[in-house]
Protein backbone atom coordinates (compact mmCIF):
# COMPACT_ATOMS: atom_id res chain seq x y z
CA UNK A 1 0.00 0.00 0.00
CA UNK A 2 1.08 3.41 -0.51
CA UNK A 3 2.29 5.65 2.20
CA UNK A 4 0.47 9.06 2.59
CA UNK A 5 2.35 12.27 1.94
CA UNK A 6 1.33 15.06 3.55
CA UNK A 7 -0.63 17.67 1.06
CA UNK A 8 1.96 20.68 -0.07
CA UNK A 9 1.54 23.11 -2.18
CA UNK A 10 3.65 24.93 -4.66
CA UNK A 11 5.22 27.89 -2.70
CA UNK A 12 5.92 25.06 0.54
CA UNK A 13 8.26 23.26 -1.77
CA UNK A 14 12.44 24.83 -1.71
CA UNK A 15 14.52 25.06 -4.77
CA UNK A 16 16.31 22.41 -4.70
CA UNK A 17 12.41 20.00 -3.92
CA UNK A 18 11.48 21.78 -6.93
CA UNK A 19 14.77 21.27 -8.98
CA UNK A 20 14.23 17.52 -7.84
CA UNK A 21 11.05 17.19 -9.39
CA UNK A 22 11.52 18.68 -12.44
CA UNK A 23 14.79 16.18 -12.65
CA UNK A 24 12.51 13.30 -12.39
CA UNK A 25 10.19 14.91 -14.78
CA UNK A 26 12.29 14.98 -17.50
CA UNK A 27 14.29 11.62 -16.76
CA UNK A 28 11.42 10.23 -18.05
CA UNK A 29 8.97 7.24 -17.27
CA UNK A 30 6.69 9.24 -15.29
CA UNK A 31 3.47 11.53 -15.92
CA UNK A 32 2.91 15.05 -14.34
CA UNK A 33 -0.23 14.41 -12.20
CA UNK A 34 1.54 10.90 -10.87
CA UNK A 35 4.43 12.86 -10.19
CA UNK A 36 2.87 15.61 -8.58
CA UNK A 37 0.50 13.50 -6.18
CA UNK A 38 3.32 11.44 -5.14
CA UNK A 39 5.37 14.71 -4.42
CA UNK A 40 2.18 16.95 -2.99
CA UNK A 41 -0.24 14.47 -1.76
CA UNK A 42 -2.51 16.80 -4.48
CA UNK A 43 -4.07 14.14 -7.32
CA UNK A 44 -4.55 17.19 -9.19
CA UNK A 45 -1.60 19.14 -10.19
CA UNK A 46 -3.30 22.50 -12.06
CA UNK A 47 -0.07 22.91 -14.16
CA UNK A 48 2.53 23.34 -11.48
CA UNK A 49 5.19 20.99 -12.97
CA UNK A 50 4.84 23.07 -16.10
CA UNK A 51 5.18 26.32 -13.89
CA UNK A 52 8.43 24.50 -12.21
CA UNK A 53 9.87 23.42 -15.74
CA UNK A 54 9.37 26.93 -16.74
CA UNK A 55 11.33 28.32 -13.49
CA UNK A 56 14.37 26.60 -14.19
CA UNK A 57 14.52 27.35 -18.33
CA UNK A 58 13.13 24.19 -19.67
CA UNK A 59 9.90 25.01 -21.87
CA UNK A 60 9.38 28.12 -23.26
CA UNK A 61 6.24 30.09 -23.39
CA UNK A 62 3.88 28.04 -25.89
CA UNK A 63 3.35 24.74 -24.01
CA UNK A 64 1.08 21.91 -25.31
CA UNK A 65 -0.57 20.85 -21.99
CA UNK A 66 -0.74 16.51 -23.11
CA UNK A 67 2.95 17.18 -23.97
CA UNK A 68 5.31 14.30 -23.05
CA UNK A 69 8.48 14.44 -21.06
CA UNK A 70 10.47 13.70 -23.97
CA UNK A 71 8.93 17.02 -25.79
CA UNK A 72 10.12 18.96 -22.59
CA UNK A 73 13.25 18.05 -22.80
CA UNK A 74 13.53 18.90 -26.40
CA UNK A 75 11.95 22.27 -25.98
CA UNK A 76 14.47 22.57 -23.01
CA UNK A 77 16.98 21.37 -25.27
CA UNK A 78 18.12 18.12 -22.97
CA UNK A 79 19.27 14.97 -24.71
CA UNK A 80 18.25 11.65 -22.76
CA UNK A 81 21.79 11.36 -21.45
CA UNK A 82 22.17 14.90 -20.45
CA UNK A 83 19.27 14.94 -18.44
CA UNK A 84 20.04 12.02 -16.34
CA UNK A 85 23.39 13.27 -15.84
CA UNK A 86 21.62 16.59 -14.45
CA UNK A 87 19.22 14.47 -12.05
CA UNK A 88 21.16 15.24 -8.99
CA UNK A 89 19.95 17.92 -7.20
CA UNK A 90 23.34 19.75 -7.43
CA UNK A 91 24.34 19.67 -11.06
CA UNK A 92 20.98 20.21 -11.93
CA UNK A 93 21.09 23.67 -10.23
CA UNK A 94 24.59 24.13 -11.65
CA UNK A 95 23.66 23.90 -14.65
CA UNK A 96 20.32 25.88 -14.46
CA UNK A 97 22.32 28.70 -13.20
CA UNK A 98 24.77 28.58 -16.11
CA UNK A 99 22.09 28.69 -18.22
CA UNK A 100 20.84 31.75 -16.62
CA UNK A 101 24.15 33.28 -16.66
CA UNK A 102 24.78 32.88 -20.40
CA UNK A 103 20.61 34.56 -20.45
CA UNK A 104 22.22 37.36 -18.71
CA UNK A 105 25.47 38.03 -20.44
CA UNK A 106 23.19 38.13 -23.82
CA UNK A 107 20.85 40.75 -22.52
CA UNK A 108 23.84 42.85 -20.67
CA UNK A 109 25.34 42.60 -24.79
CA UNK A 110 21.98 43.87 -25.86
CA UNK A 111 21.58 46.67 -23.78
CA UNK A 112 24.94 47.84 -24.26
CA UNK A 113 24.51 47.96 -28.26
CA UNK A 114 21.09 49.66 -27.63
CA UNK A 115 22.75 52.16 -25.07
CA UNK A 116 25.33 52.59 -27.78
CA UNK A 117 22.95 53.39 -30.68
CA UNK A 118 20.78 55.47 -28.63
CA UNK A 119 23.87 57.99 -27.91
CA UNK A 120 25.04 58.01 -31.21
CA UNK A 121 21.45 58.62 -32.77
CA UNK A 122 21.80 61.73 -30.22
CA UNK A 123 24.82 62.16 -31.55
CA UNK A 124 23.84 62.68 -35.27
CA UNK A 125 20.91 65.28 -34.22
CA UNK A 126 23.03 67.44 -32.10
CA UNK A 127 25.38 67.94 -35.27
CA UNK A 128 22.57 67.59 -38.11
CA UNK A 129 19.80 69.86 -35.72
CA UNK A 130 22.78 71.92 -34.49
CA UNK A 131 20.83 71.73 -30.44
CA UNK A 132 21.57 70.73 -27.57
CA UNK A 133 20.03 67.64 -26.56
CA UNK A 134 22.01 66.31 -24.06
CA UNK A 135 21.47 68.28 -20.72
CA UNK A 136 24.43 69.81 -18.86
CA UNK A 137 24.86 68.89 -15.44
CA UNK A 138 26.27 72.71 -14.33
CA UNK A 139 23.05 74.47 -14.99
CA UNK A 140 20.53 75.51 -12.44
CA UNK A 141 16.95 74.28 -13.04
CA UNK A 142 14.23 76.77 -14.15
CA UNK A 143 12.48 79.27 -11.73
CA UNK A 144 8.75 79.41 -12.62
């Protein structure tokens, strides 16, 4: 007979619970409500898996809801192998947060280009415009 787990819900899980799950998600062989009862103690699990996938990078936006754990981890870009290597709690966060980091870098790279193109649009109508755009930093403000 099955032992009783007592009911949790999403926020009462940590991190690393969560990481766990989603590990055993993707390794395969199980479904999301099975997994979530035998986690929660919930039969239903209103799309919290899917919520926890999301949270660590593994499906994107779009999500078919009768997807399969083997279309997670190809949205999430996982091989078989890869995500049974990453089923330990640690190297699972590991490489969550590398993934994150490389996120980061890319949008830092982004802004940086933007921040660049914005000053040199400024730039091109200070010269073309022949005004001031930027504002000085010695100058008192207004009196109204």
């Amino acid at each position: 007979m099955r032992e009783k787990v007592a009911k949790r819900s999403y926020g009462e899980f940590t991190l690393s619970e969560r990481s766990q799950i989603v590990g055993e998600y993707l390794a395969g062989g199980i479904d999301k409500r099975t997994l979530w009862e035998k986690h929660s103690g919930h039969a239903v699990e209103h799309g919290q898996i899917i919520r926890m996938l999301r949270e660590f990078g593994h499906v994107g936006s779009q999500i078919n809801m009768t997807s399969t754990a083997a279309e997670s981890r190809e949205a999430g870009g996982l091989s078989m192998e890869s995500s049974q290597e990453l089923s330990s709690g640690a190297s699972f966060e590991l490489e969550t947060l590398r993934k994150r980091v490389a996120e980061l870098e890319k949008r830092l790279q982004e802004a940086e280009y933007k921040a660049t193109a914005y000053s040199t649009m400024v730039d091109i109508a200070e010269k073309e415009l022949k005004v001031t755009i930027r504002k000085k930093f010695d100058t008192k403000p207004s009196q109204r």
